[in-house]
Each structure stands twice: as C-alpha cells, then as structure tokens.
PDB file of N, CA and C in Angstrom:
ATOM      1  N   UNK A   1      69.733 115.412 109.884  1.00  0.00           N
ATOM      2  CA  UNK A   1      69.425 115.080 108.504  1.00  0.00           C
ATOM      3  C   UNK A   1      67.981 114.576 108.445  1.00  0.00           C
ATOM      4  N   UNK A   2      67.570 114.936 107.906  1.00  0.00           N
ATOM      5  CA  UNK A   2      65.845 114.581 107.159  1.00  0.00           C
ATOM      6  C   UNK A   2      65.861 112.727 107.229  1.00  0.00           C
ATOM      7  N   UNK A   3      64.999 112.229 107.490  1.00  0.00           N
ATOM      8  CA  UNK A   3      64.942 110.714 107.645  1.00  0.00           C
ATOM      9  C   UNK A   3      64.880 110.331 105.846  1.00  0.00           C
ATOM     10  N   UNK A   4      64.188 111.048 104.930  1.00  0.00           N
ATOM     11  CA  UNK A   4      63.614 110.567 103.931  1.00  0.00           C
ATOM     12  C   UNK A   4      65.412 110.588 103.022  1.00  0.00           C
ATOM     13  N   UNK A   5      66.213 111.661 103.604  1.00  0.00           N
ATOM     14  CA  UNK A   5      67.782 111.994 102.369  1.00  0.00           C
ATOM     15  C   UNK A   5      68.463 111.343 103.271  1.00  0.00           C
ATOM     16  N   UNK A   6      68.467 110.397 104.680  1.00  0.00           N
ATOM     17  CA  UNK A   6      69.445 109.844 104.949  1.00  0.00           C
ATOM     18  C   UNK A   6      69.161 108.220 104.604  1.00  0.00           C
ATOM     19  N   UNK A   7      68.100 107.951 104.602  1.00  0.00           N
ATOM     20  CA  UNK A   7      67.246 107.027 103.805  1.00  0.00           C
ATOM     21  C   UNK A   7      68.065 106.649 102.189  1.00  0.00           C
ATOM     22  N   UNK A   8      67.956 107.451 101.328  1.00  0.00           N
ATOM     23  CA  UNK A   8      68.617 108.044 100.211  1.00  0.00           C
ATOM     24  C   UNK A   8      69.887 107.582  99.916  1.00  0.00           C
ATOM     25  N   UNK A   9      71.151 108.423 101.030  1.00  0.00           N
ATOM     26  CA  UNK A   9      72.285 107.481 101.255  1.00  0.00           C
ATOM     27  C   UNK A   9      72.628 106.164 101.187  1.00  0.00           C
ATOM     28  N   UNK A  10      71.923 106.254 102.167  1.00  0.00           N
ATOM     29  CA  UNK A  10      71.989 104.845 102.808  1.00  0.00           C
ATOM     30  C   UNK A  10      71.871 103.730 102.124  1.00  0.00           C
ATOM     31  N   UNK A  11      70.435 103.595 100.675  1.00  0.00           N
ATOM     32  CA  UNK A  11      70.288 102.927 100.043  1.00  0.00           C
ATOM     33  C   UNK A  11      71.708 102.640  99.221  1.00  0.00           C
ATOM     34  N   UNK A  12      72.133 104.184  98.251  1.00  0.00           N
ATOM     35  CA  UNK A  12      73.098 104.234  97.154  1.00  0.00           C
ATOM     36  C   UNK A  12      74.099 103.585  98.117  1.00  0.00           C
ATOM     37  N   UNK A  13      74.589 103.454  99.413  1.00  0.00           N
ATOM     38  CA  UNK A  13      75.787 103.308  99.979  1.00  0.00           C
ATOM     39  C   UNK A  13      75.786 101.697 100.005  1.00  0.00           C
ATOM     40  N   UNK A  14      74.517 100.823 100.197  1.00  0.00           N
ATOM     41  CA  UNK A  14      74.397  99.584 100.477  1.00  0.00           C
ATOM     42  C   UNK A  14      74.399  98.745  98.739  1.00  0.00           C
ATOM     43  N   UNK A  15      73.928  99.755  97.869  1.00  0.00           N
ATOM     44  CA  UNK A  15      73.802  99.290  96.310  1.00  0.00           C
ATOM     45  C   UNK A  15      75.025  99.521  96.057  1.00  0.00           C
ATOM     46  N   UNK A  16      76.063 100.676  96.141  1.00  0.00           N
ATOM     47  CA  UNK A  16      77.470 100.265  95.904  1.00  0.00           C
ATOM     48  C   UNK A  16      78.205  99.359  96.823  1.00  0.00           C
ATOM     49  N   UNK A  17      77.617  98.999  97.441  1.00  0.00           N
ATOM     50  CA  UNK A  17      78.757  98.206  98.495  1.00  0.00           C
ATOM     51  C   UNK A  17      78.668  96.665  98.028  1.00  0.00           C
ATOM     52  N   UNK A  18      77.293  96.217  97.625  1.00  0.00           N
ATOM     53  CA  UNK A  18      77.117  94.937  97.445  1.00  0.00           C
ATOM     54  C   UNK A  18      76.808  94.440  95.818  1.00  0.00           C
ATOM     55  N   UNK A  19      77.547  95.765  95.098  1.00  0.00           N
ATOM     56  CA  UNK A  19      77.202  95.531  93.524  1.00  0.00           C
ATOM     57  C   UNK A  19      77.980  94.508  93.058  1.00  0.00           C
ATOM     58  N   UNK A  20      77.662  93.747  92.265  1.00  0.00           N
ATOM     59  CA  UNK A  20      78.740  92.491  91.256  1.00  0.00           C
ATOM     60  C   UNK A  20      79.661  93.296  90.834  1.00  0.00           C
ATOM     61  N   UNK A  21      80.935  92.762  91.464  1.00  0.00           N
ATOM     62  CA  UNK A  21      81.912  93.127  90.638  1.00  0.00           C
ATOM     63  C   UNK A  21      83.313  92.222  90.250  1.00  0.00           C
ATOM     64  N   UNK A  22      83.794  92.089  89.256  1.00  0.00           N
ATOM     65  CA  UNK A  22      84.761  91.284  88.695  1.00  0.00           C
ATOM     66  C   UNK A  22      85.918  91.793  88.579  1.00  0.00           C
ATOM     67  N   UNK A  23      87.033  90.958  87.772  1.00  0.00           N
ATOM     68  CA  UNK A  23      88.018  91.744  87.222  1.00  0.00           C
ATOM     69  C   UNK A  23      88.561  91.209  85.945  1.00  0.00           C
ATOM     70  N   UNK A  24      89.246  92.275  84.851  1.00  0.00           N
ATOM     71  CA  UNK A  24      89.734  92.288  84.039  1.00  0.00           C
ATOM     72  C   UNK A  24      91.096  92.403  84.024  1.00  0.00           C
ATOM     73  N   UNK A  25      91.489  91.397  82.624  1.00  0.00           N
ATOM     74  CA  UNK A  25      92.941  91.504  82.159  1.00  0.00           C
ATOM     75  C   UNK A  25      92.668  92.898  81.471  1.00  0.00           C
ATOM     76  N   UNK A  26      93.409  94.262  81.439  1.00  0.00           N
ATOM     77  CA  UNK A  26      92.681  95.297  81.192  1.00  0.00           C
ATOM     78  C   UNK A  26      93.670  96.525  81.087  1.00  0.00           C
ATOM     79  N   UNK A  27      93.997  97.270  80.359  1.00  0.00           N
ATOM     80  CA  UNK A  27      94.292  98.902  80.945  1.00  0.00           C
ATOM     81  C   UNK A  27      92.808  99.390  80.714  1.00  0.00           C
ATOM     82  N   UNK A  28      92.373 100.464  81.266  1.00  0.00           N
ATOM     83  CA  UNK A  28      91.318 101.727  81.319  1.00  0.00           C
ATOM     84  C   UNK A  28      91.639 102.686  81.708  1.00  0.00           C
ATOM     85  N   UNK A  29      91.209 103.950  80.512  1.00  0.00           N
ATOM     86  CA  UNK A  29      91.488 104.533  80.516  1.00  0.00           C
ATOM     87  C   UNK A  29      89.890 105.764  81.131  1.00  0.00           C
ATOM     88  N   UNK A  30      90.353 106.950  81.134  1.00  0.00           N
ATOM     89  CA  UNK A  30      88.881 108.237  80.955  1.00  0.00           C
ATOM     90  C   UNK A  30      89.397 108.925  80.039  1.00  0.00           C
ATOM     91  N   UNK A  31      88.791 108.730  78.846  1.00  0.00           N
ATOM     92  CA  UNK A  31      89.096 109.637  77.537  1.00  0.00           C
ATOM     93  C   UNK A  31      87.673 110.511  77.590  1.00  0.00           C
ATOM     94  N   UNK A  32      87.307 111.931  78.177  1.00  0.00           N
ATOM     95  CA  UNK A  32      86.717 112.698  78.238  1.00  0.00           C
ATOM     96  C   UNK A  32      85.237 112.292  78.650  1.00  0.00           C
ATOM     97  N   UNK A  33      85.366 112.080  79.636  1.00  0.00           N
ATOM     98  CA  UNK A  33      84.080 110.975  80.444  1.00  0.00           C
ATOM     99  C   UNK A  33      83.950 109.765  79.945  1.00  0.00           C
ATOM    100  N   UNK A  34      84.253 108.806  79.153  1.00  0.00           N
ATOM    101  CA  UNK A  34      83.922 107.891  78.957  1.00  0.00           C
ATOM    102  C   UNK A  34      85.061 106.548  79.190  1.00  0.00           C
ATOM    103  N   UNK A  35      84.626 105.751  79.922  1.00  0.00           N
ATOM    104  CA  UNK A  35      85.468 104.755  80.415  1.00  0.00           C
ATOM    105  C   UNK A  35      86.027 103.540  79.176  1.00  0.00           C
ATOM    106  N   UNK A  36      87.439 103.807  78.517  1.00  0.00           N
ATOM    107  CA  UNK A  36      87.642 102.929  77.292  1.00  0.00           C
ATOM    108  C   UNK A  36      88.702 101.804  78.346  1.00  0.00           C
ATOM    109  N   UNK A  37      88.561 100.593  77.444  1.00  0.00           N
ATOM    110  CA  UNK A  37      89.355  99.164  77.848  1.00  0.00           C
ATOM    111  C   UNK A  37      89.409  98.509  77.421  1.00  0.00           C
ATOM    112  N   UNK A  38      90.854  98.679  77.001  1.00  0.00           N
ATOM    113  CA  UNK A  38      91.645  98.151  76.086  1.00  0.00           C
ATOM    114  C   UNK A  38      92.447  96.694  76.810  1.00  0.00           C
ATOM    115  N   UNK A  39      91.483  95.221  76.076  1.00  0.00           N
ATOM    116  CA  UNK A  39      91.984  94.314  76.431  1.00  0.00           C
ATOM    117  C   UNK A  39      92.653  93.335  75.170  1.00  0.00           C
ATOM    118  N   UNK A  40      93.210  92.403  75.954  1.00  0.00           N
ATOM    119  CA  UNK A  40      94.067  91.435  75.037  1.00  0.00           C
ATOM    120  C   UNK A  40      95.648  90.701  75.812  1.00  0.00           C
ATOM    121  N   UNK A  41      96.088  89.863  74.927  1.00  0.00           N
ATOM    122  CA  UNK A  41      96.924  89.268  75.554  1.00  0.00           C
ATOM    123  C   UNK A  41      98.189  89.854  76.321  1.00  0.00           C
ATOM    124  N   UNK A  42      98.948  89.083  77.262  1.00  0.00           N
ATOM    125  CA  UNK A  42      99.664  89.778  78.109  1.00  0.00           C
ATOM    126  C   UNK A  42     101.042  90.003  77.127  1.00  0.00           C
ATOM    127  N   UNK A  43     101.736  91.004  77.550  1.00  0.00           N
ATOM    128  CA  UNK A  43     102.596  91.082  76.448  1.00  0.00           C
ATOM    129  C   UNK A  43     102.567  91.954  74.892  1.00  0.00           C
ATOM    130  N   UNK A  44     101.147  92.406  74.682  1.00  0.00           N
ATOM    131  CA  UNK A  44     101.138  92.663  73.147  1.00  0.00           C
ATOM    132  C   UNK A  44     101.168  94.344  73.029  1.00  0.00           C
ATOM    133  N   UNK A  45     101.161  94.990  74.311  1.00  0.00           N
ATOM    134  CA  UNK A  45     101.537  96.265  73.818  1.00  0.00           C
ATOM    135  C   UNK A  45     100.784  97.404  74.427  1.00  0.00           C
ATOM    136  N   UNK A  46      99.319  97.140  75.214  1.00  0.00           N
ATOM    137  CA  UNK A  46      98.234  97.905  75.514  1.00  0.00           C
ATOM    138  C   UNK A  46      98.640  98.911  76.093  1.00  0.00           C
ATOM    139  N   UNK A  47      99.735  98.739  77.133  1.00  0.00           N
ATOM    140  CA  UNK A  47     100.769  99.447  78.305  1.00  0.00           C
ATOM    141  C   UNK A  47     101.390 100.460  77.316  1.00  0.00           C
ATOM    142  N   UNK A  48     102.065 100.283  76.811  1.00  0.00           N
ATOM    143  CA  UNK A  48     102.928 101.386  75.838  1.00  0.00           C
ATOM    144  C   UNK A  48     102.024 102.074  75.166  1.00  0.00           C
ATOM    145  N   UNK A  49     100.970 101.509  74.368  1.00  0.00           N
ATOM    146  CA  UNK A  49      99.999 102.183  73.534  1.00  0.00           C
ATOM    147  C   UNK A  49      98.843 102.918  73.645  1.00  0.00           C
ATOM    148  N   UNK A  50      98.928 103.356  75.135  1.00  0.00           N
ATOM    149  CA  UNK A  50      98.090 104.578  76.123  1.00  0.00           C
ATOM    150  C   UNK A  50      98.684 105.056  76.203  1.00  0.00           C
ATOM    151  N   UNK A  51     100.053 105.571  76.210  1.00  0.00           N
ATOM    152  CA  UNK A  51     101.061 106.320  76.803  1.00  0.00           C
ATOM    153  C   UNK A  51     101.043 108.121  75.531  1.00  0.00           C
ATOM    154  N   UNK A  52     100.582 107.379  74.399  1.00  0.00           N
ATOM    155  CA  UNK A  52     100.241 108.398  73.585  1.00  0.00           C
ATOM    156  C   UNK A  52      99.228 109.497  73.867  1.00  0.00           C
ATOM    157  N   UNK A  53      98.001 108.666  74.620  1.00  0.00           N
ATOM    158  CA  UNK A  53      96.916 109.033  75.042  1.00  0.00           C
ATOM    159  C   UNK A  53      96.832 109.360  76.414  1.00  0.00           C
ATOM    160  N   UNK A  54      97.421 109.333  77.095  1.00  0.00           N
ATOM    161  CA  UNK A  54      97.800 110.089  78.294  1.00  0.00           C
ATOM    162  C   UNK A  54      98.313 111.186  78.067  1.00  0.00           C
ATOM    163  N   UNK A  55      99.322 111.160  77.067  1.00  0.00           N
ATOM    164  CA  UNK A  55     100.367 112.612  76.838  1.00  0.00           C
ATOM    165  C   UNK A  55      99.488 113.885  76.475  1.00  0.00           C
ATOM    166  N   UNK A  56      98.642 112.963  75.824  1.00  0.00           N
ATOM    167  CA  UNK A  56      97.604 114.301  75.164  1.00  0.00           C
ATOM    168  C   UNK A  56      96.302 114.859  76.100  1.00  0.00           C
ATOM    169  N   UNK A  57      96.464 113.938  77.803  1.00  0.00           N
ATOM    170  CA  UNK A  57      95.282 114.403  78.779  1.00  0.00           C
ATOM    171  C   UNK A  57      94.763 113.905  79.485  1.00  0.00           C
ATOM    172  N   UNK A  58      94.399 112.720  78.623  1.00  0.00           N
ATOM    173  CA  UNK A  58      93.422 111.730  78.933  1.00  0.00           C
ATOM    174  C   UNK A  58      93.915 110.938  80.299  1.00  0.00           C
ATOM    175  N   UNK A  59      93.265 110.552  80.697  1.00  0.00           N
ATOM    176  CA  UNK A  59      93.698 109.921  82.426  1.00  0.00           C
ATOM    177  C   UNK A  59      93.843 108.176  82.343  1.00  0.00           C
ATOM    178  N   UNK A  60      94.530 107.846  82.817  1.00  0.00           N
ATOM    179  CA  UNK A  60      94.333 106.736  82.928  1.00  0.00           C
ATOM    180  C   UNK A  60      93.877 106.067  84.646  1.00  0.00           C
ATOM    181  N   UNK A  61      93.121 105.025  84.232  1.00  0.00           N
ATOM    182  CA  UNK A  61      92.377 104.557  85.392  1.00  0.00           C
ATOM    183  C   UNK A  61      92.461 103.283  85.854  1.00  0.00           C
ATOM    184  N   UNK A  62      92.976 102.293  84.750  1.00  0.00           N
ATOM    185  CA  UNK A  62      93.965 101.002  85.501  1.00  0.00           C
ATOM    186  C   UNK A  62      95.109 100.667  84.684  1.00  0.00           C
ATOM    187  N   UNK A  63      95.534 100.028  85.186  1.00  0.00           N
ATOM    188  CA  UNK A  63      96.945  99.389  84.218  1.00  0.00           C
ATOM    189  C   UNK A  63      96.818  97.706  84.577  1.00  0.00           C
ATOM    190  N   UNK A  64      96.881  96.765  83.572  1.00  0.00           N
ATOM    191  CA  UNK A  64      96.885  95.545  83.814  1.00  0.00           C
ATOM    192  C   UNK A  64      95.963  94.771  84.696  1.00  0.00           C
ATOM    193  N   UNK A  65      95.268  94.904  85.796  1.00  0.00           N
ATOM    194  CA  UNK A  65      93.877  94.483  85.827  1.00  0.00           C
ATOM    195  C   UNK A  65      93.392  95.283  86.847  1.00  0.00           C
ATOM    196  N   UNK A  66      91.753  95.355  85.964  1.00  0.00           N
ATOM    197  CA  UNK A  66      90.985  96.546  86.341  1.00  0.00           C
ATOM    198  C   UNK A  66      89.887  95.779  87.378  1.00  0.00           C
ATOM    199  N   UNK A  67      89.420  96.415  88.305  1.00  0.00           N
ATOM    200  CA  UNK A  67      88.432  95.912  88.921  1.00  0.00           C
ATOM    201  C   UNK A  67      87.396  96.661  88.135  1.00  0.00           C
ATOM    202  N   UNK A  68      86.207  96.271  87.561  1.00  0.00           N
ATOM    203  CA  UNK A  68      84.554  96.377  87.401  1.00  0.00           C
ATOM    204  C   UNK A  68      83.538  96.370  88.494  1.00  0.00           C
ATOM    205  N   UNK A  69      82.700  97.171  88.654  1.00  0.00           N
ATOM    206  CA  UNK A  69      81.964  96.697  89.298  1.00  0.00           C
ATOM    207  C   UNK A  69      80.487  97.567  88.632  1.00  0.00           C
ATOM    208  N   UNK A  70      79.436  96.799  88.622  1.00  0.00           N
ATOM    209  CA  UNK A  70      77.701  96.709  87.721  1.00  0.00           C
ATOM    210  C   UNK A  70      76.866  97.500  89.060  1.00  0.00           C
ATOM    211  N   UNK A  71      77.332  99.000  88.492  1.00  0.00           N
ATOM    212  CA  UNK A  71      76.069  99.806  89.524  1.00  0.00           C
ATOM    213  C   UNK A  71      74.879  99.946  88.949  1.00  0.00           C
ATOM    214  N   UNK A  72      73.771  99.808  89.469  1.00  0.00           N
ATOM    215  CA  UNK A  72      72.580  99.886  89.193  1.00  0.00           C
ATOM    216  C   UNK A  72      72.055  99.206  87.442  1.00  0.00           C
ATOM    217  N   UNK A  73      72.568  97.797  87.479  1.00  0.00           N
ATOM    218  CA  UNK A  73      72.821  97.155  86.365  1.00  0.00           C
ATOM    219  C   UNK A  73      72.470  97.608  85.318  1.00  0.00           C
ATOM    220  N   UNK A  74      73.309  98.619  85.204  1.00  0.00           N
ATOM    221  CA  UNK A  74      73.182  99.689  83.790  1.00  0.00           C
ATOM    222  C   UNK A  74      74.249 100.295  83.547  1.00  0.00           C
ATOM    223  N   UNK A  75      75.244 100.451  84.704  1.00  0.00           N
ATOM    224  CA  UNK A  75      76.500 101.897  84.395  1.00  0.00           C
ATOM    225  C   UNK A  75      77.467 100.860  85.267  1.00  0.00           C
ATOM    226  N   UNK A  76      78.563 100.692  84.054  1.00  0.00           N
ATOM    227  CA  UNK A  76      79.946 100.118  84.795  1.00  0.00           C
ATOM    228  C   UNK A  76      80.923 100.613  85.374  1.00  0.00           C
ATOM    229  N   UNK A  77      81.728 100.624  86.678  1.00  0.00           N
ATOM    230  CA  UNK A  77      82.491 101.541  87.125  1.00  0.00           C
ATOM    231  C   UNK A  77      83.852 100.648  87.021  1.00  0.00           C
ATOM    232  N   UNK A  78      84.923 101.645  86.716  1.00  0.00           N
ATOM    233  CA  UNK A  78      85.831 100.619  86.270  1.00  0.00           C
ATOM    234  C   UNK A  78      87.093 101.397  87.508  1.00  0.00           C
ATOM    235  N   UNK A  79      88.200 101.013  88.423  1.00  0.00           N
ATOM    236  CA  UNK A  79      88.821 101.212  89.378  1.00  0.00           C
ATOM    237  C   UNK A  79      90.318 100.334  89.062  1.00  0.00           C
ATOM    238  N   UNK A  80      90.968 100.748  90.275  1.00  0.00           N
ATOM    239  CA  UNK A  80      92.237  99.700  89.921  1.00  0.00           C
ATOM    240  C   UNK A  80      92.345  99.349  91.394  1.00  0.00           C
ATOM    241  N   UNK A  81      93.254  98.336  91.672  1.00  0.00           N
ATOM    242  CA  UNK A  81      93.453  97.975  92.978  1.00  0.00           C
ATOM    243  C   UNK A  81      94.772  99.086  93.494  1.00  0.00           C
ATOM    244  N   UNK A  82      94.670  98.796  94.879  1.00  0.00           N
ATOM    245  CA  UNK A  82      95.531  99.886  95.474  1.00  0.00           C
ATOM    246  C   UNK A  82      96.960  99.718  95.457  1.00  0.00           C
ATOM    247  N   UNK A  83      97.109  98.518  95.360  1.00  0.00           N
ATOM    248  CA  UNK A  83      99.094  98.249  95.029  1.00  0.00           C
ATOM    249  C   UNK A  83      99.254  99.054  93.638  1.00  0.00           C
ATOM    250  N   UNK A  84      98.898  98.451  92.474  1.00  0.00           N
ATOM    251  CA  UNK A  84      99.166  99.362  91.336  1.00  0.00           C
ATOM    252  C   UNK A  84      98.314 100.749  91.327  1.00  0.00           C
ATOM    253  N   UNK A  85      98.204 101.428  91.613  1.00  0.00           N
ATOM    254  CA  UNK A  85      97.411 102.504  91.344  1.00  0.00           C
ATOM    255  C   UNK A  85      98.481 103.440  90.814  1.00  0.00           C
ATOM    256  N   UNK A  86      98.119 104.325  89.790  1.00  0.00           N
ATOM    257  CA  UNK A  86      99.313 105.783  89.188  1.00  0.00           C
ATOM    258  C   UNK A  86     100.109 104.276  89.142  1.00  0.00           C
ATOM    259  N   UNK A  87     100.293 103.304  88.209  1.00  0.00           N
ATOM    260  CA  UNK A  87     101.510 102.903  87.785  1.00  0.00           C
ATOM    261  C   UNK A  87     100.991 102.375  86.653  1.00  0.00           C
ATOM    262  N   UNK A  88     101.867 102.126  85.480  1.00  0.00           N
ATOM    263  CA  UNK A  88     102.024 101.715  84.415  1.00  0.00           C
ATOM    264  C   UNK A  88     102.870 100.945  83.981  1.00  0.00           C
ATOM    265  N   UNK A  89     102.750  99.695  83.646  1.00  0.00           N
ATOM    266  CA  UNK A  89     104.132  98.354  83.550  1.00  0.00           C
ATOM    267  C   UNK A  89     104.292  98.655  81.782  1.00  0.00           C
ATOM    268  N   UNK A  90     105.290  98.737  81.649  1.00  0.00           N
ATOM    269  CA  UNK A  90     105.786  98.601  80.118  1.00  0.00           C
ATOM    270  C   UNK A  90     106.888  97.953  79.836  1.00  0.00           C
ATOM    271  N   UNK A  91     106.057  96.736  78.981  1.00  0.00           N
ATOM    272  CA  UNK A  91     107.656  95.855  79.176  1.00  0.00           C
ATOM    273  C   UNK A  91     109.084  96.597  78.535  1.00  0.00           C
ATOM    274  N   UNK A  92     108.630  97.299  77.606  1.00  0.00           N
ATOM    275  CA  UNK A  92     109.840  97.581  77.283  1.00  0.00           C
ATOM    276  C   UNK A  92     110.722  98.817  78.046  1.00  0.00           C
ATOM    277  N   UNK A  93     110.042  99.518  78.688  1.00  0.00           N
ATOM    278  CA  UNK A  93     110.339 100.707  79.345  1.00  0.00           C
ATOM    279  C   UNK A  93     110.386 100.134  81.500  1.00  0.00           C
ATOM    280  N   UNK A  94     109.178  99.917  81.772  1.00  0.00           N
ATOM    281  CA  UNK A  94     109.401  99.229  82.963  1.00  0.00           C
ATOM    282  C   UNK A  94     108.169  99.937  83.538  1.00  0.00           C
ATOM    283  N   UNK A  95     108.449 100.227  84.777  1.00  0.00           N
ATOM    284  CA  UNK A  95     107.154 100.507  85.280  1.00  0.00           C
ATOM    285  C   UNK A  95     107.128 102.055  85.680  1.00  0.00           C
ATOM    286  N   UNK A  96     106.432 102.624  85.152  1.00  0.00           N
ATOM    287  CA  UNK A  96     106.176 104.420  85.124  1.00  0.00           C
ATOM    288  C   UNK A  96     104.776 104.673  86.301  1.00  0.00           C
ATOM    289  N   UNK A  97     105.522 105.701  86.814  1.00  0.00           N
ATOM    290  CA  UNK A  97     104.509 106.381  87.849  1.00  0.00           C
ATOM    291  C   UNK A  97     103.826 107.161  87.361  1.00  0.00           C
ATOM    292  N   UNK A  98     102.671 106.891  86.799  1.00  0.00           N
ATOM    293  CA  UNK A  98     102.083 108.309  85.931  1.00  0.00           C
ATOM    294  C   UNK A  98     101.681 109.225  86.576  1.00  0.00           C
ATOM    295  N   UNK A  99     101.253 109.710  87.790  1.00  0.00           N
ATOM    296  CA  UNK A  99     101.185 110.600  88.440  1.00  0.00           C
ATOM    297  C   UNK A  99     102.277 111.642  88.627  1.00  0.00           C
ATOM    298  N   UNK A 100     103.628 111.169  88.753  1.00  0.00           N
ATOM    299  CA  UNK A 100     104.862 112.134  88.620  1.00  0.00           C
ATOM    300  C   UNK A 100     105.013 112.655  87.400  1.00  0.00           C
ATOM    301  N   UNK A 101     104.885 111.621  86.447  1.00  0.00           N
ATOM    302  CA  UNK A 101     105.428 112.222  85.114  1.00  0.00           C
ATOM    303  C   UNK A 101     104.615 112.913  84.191  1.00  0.00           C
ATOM    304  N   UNK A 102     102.894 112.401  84.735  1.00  0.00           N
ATOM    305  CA  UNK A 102     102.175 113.382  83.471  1.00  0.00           C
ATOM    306  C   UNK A 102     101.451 114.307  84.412  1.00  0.00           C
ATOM    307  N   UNK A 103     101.476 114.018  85.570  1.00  0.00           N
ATOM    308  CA  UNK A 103     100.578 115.225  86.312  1.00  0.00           C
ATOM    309  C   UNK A 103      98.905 114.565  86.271  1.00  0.00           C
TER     310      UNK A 103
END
C-alpha cells in the first residue's frame, strides 16, 4: 500500500475510534438516508409507533437506547448496542425481532 493511502486510513480509523460519543433514551430509525430519533418518555409509545414505518421499508437502527457518536464534528452516527440489536420492545406487544419479521 502507498505510505500516503495507508496514512489516510489510519487517520479516519484513529478519528472514529476516539470520536465523542454518548447515549440516548431513543428509537432511530434510516428513513431513506437520513438518520430520524424519535425521543421521549419511557412508556409513551415511540416502540409501537415505528412499526408503521418499518412496514413501509424504512430500517430501523436502535430501539430504546441509541449509542451517538460526533464524527468529524459535523455528521452524527447513530448505532445500537449489541444485546438489543434487530429487536424492538413494545410494551404492549413485547419484544419483536425485526429482522425475522420485516426482512
């Protein structure tokens, strides 16, 4: 590899590795590239009320808290942790694997 493009890597690999990142009370979703997050109190519905918006495509990308993290303090990347990942808690329904059921 060229010193100047492994150089390159290397930087983006050390700027994502050591970017600020937090977490949210949160679902997030990818509604056609764009990262939406939908927050608010526990209990009020956020879980059930993606489920519309999944049906119709859209992906979902956390359920109940999202990790953030501030790349190149301009563009937010939004992730989920690895225990919940493809799951969805609905209190009234329970907890859905969205990967089985919507593909």
């Amino acid at each position: 590899m060229i010193t100047i493009n492994w150089i390159n890597l290397a930087t983006l690999a050390i700027d994502h590795q050591f970017a600020p990142q937090g977490t949210a009370h949160a679902t997030t979703l990818d509604i056609k590239d764009v990262g939406v997050r939908l927050r608010g109190d526990s209990g009020v519905g956020k879980s059930a009320g993606v489920i519309p918006l999944i049906e119709r495509g859209h992906s979902l990308v956390a359920d109940d808290l999202t990790v953030l993290k501030l790349l190149d303090e301009r563009e937010m990347m939004a992730s989920s942790r690895p225990l919940n990942r493809d799951s969805l808690a609905c209190l009234s329904i329970g907890i859905i694997n969205d990967a089985e059921i919507f593909g």
